[in-house]
Protein backbone atom coordinates (compact mmCIF):
# COMPACT_ATOMS: atom_id res chain seq x y z
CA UNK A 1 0.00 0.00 0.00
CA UNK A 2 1.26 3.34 -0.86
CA UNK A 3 0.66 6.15 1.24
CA UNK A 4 1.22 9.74 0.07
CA UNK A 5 1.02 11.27 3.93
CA UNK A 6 3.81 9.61 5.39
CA UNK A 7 5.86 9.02 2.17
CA UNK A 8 6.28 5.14 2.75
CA UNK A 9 6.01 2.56 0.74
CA UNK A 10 5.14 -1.12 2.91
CA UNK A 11 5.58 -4.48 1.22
CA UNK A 12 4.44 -7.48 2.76
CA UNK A 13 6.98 -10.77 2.29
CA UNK A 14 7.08 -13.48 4.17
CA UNK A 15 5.07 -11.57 6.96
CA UNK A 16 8.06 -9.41 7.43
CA UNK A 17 7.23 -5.24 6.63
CA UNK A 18 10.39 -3.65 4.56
CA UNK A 19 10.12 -0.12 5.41
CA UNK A 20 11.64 2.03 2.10
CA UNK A 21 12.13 5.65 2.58
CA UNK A 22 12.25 8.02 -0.40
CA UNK A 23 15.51 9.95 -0.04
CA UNK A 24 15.03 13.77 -0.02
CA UNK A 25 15.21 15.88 -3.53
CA UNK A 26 18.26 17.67 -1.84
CA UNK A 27 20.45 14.91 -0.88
CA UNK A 28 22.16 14.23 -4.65
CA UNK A 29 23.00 17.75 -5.80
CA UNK A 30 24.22 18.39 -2.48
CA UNK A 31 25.89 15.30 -2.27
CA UNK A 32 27.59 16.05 -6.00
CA UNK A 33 28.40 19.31 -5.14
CA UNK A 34 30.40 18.09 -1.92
CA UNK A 35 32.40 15.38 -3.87
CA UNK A 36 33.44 17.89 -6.74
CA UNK A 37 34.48 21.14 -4.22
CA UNK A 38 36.78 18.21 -2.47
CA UNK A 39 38.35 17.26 -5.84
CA UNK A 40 38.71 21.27 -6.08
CA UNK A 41 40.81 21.23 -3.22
CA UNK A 42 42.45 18.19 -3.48
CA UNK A 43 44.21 19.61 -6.81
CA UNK A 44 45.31 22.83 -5.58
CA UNK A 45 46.38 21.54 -2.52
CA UNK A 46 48.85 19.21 -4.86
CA UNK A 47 47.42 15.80 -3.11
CA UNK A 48 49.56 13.60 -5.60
CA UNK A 49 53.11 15.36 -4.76
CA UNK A 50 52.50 14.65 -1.24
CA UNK A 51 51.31 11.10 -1.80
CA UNK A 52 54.18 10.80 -4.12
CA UNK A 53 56.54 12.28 -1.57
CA UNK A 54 55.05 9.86 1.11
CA UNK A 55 55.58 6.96 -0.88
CA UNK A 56 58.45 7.55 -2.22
CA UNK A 57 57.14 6.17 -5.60
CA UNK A 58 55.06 8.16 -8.24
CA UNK A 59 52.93 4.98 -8.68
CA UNK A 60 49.62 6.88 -6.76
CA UNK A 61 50.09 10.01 -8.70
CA UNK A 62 50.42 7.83 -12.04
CA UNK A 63 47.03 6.62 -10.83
CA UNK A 64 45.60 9.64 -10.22
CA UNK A 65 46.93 11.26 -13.15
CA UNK A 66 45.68 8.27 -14.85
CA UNK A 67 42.01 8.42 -13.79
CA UNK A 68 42.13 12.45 -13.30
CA UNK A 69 44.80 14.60 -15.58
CA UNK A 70 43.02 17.56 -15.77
CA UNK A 71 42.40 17.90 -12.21
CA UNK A 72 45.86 17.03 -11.05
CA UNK A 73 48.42 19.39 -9.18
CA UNK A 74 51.44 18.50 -10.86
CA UNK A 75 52.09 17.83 -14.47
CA UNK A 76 54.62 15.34 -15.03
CA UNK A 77 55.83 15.09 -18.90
CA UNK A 78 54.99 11.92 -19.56
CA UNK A 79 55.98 10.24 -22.84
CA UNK A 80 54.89 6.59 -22.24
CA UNK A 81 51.19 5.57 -21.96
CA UNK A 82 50.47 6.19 -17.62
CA UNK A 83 49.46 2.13 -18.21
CA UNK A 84 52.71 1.04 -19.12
CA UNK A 85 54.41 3.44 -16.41
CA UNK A 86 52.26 1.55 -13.92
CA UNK A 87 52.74 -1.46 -14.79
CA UNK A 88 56.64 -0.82 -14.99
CA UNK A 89 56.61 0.30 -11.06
CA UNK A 90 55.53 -2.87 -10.39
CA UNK A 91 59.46 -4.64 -11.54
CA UNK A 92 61.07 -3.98 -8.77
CA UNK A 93 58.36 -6.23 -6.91
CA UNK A 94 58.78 -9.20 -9.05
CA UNK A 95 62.45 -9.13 -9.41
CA UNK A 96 62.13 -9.47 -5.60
CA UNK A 97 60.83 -12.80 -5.94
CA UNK A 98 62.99 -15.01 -8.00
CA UNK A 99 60.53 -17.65 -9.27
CA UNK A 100 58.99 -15.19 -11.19
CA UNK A 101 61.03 -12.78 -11.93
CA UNK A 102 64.99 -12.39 -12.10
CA UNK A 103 64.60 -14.48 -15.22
CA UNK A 104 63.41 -11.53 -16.99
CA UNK A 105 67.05 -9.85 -16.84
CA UNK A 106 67.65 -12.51 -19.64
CA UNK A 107 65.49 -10.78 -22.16
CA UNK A 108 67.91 -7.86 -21.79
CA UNK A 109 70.71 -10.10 -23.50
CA UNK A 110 70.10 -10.88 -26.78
CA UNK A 111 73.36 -12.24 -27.51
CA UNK A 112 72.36 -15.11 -25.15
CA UNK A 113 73.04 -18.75 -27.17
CA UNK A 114 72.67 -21.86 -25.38
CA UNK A 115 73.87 -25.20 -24.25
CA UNK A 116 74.08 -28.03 -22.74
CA UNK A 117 76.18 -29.22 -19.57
CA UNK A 118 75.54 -32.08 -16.91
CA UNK A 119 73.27 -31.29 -14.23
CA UNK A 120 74.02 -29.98 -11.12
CA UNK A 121 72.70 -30.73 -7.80
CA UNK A 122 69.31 -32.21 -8.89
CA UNK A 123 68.77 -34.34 -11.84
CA UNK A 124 66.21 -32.12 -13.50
CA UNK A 125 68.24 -28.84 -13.21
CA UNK A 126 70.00 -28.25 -15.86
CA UNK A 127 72.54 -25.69 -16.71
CA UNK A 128 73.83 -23.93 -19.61
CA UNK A 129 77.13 -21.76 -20.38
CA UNK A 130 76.39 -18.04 -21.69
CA UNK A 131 78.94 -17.87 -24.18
CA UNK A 132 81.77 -15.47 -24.59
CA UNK A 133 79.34 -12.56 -25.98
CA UNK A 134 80.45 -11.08 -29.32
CA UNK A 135 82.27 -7.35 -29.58
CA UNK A 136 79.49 -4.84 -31.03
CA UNK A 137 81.76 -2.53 -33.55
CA UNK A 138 78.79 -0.11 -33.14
CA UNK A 139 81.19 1.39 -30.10
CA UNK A 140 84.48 1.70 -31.00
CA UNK A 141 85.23 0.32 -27.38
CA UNK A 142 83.05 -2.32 -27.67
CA UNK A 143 80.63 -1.59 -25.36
CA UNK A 144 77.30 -2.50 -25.70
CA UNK A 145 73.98 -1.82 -23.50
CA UNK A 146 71.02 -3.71 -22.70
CA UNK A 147 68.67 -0.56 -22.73
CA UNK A 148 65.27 -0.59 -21.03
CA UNK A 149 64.76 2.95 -21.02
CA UNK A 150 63.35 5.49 -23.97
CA UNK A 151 66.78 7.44 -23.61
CA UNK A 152 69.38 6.83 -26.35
CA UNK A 153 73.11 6.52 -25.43
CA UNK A 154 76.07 6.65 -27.04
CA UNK A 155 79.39 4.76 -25.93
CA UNK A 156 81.83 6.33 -27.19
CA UNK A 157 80.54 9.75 -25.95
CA UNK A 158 80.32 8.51 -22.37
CA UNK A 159 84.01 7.26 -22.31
CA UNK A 160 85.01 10.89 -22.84
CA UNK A 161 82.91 12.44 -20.40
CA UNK A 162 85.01 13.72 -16.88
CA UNK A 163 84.10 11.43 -14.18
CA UNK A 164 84.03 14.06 -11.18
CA UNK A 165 85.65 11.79 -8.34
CA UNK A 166 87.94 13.23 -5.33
CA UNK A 167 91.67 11.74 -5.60
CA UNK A 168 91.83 11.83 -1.93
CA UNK A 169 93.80 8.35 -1.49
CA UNK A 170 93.88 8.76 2.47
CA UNK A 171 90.00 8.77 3.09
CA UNK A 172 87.36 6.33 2.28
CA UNK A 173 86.26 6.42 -1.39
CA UNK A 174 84.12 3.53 -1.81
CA UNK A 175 81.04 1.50 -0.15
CA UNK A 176 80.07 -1.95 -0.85
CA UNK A 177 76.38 -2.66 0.27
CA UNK A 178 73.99 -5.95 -0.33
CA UNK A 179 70.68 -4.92 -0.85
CA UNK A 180 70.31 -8.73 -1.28
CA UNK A 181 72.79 -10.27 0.95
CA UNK A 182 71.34 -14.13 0.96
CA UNK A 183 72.06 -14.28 -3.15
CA UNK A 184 74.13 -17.61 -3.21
CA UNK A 185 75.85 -19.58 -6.14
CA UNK A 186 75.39 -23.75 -7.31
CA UNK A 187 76.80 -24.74 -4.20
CA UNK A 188 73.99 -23.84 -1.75
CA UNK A 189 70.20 -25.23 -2.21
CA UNK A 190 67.73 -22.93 -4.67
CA UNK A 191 70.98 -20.14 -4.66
CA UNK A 192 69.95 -18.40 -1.75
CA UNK A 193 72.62 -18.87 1.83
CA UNK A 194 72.79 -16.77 4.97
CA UNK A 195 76.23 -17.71 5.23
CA UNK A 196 78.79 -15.13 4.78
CA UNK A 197 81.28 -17.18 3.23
CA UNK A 198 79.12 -18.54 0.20
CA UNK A 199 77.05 -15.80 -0.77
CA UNK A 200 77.46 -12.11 -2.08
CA UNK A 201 79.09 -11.18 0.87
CA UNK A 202 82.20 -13.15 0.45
CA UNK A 203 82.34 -11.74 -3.30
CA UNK A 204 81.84 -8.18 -1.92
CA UNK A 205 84.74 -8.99 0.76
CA UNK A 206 87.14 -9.96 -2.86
CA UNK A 207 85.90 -6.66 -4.37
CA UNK A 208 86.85 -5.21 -1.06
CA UNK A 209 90.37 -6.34 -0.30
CA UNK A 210 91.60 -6.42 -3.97
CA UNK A 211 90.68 -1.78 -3.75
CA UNK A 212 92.61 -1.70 -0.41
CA UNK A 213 95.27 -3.97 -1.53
CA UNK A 214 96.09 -1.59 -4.34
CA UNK A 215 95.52 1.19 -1.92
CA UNK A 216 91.86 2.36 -2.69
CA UNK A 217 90.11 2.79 1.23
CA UNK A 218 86.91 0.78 1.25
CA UNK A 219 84.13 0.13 3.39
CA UNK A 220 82.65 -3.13 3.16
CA UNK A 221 78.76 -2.72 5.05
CA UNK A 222 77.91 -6.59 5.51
CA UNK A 223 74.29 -5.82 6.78
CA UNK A 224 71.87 -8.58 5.66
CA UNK A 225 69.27 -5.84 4.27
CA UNK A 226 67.00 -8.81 2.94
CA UNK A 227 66.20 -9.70 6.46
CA UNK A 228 63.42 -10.30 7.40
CA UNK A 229 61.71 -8.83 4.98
CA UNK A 230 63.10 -9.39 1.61
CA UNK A 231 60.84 -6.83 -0.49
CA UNK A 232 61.96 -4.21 2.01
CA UNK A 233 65.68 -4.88 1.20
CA UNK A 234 65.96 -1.79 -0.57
CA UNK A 235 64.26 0.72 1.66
CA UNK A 236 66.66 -0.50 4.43
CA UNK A 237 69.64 -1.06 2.03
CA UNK A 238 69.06 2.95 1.64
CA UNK A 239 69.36 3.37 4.98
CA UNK A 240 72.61 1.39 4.89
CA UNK A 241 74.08 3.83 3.03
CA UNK A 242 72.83 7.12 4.08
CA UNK A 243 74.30 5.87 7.44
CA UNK A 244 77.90 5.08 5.85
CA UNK A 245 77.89 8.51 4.01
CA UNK A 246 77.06 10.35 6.91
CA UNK A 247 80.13 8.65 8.93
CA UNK A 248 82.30 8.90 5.82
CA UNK A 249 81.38 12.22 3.78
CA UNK A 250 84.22 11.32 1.57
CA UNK A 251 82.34 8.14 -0.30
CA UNK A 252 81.94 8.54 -3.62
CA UNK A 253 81.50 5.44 -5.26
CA UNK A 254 78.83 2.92 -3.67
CA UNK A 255 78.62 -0.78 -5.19
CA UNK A 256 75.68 -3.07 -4.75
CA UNK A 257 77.16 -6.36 -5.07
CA UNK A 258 74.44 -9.17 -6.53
CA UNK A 259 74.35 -12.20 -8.76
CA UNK A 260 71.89 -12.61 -11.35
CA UNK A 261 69.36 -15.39 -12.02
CA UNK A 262 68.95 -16.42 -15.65
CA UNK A 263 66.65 -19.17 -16.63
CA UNK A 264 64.83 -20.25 -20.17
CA UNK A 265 61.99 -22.37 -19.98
CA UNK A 266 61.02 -21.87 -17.21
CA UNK A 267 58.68 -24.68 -15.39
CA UNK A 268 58.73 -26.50 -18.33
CA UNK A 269 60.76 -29.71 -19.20
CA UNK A 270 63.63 -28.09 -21.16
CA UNK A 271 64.01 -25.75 -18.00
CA UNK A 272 67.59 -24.64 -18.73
CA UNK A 273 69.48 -22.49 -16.04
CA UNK A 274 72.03 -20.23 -17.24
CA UNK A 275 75.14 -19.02 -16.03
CA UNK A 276 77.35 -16.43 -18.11
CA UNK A 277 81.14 -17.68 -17.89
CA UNK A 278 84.60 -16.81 -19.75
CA UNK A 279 87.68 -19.03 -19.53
CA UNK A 280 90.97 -16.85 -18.91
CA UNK A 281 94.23 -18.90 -18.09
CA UNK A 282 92.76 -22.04 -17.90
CA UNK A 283 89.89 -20.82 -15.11
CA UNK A 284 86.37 -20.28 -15.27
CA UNK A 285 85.47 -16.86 -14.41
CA UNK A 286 81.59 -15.67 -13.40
CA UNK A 287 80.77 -12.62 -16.38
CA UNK A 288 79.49 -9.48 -14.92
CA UNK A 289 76.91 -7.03 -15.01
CA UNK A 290 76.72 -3.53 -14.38
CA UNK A 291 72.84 -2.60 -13.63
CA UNK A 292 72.32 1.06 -14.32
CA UNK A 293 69.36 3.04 -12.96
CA UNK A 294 67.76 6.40 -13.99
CA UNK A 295 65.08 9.02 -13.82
CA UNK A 296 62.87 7.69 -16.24
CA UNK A 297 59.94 6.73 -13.17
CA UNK A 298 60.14 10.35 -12.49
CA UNK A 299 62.23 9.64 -8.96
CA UNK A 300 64.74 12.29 -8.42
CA UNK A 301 68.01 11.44 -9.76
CA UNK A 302 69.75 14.25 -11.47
CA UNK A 303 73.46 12.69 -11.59
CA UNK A 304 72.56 9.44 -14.00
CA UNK A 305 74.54 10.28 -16.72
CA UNK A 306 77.67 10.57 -14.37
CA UNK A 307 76.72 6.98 -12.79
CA UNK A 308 76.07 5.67 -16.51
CA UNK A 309 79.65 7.23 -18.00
CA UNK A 310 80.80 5.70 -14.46
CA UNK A 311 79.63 2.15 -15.67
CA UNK A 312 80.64 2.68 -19.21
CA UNK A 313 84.04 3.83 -18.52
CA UNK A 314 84.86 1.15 -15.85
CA UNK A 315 83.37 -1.67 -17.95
CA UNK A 316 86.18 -0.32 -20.79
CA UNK A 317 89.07 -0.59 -18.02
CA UNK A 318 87.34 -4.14 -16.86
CA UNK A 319 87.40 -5.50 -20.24
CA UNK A 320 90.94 -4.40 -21.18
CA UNK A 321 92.52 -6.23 -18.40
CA UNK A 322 90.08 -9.13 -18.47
CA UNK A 323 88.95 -9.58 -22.25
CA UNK A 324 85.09 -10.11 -22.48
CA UNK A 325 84.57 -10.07 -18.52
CA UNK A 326 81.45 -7.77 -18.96
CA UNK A 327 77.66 -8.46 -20.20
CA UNK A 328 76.57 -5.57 -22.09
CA UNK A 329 75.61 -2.50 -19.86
CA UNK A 330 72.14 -2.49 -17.95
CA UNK A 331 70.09 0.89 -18.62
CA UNK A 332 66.72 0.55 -16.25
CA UNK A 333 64.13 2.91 -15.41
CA UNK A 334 64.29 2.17 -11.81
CA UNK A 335 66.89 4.07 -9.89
CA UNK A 336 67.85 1.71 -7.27
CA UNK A 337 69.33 3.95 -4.42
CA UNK A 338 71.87 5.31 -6.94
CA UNK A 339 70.71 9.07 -6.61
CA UNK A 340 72.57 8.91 -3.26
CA UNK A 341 76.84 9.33 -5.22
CA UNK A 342 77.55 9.60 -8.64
CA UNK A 343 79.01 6.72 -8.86
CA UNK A 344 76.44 4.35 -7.53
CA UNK A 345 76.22 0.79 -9.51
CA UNK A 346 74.59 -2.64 -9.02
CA UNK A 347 77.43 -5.19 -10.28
CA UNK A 348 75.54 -8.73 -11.14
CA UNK A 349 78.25 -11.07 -10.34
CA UNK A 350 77.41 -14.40 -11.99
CA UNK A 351 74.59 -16.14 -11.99
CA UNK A 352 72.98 -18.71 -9.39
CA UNK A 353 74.27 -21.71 -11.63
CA UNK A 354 78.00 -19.79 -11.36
CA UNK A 355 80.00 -21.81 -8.84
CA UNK A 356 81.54 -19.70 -5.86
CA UNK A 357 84.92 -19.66 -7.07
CA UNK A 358 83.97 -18.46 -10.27
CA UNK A 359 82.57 -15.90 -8.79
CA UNK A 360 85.29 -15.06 -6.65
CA UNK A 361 87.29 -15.14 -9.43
CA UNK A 362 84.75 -12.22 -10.97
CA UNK A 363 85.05 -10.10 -8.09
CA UNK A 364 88.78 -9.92 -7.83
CA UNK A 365 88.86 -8.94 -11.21
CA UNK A 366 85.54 -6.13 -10.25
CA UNK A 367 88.26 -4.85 -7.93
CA UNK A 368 91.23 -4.66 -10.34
CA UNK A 369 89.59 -2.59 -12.94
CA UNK A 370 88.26 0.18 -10.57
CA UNK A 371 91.59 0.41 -9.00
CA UNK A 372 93.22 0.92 -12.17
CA UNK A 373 90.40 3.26 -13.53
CA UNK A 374 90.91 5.66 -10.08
CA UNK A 375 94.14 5.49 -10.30
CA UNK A 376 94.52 7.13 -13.95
């Protein structure tokens, strides 16, 4: 029954009475009116720098850009779809978890060719040499880049450009850090060990004592910054060095010491691990990688181009006293802590099917070619 009086409308089910009230005339301009003043304010009161600035990520204003550009506080010059920049953010969450992800660093490599070796460990693991990669003539250097960025670069212009580093032999110059301190080699189950002596700490201790032996004053910082939480290993791994910059103002060069995990096939039968080797002397020697990060998620990092002619021009000293030692140069859009010196690098040591001591062997030589490139 519908009464006009009381403005009710009664419906008998079940012998319950649902009681539905008309909502006042008012109540949906007002209501509209509300929501669009706090948009209002919420763009001249730049809402998506501060979440940005919160965050430390532009991955909320990307979203809110995304859903609202006109309306937003800040205009960031964006020259990728906002779809793909959001989906981008979202690497340096699955390279945190290596049965997804580290695999992908292998699509950066296009050089890769495989084959086949006798297992290691288990039965159905098998592993496959990365051969000696092939000298690009495009640089005159031969260096080559593995570019995941929109930004074009040009070798040969980078190992000209002044690297703008102290010569102060008597203080510390570099820091070694391990975002991800458990990274392990064939030797220890699924690659990962807390042990000092068989994971990335012992290779950052060769880097280490092969600068100081040729007089270059490092710190070695052998914080496990993967523990216990391993996707907040770089968050604390920046605190790891803001700490050892603030004790020694004189650091100028800060290494991230990892190894890499390269696999084809993955979960399939032909599952094929990887592991990027040279042969010098008669020894097996882990290749490495230097991971370069930039701007290009809109993060501050104004000094790069310094870190990148860093990479460039220490991967040309690496490769003249160890032939072929280096995988083509890393260009990312992340900036992984490297806005903190300008001469910040991740160095992939090896690969998780490298054996320790070819790693070892890798980092020695790591060490060699920056203390021949700071001492020119």
């Amino acid at each position: 029954m519908y009464r006009t009086k009381r403005r009710n409308r009664k419906h008998h089910f079940f012998s319950r009475t649902i009681v539905v009230r008309k909502a006042p005339s008012w109540i949906f301009p007002v209501g509209f009116m509300f929501g669009l003043l706090a948009i209002i304010l919420a763009s001249f009161l730049h809402l998506p720098t501060v979440l940005m600035e919160c965050a430390d990520t532009n991955f909320l204003l990307s979203c809110f850009q995304a859903s609202a550009p006109y309306l937003c506080g800040t205009h960031l010059d964006i020259s990728v779809n906002p779809t793909y920049q959001m989906l981008d953010l979202t690497l340096p969450m699955i390279r945190s978890n290596e049965s997804m992800a580290k695999k992908y660093s292998a699509l950066f490599d296009t050089s890769i060719r495989l084959t086949r070796q006798a297992p290691i460990k288990k039965e159905e693991t098998k592993v496959g040499n990365i051969p000696v990669q092939t000298i690009d003539l495009s640089s005159k250097k031969g260096i080559t880049f593995s570019n995941a960025t929109s930004y074009a670069v040009n070798a040969d212009e980078l190992i000209k450009t002044p690297l703008l580093f102290s010569s102060a032999k008597e203080l510390p110059r570099v820091l070694i850090v391990h975002t991800h301190a458990s990274e392990a080699y064939a030797e220890s189950a699924g690659g990962r060990s807390k042990n000092e002596a068989e994971n990335v700490i012992r290779i950052g201790k060769e880097i280490a004592d092969t600068l100081n032996q040729n007089g270059i004053i490092t710190i070695h910082d052998k914080t496990k910054n993967d523990e216990p939480d391993y996707n907040g290993s770089y968050k604390k791994a920046l605190g790891v060095i803001q700490k050892n910059l603030d004790r020694y103002p004189s650091i100028e060069i800060v290494l991230d010491v990892h190894r890499d995990y390269i696999v084809r096939d993955s979960g399939k039968p032909t599952e094929l691990l990887l592991k990027p080797t040279l042969t010098e002397h008669g020894k097996n020697t882990a290749q490495i990688m230097f991971v370069v990060g930039t701007d290009a998620l809109g993060l501050s990092h104004p000094d790069w181009k310094h870190n990148l002619a860093f990479a460039v021009q220490l991967q040309d000293t690496a490769n003249r006293l160890h032939p072929n030692l280096c995988r083509p140069v890393n260009l990312r859009t992340e900036r992984f802590n490297q806005h903190m010196t300008k001469g910040s690098l991740i160095v992939e040591v090896g690969a998780s099917a490298n054996t320790l001591d070819e790693a070892i062997s890798a980092g020695k030589c790591v060490g060699e070619a920056l203390a021949s490139l700071l001492s020119t």
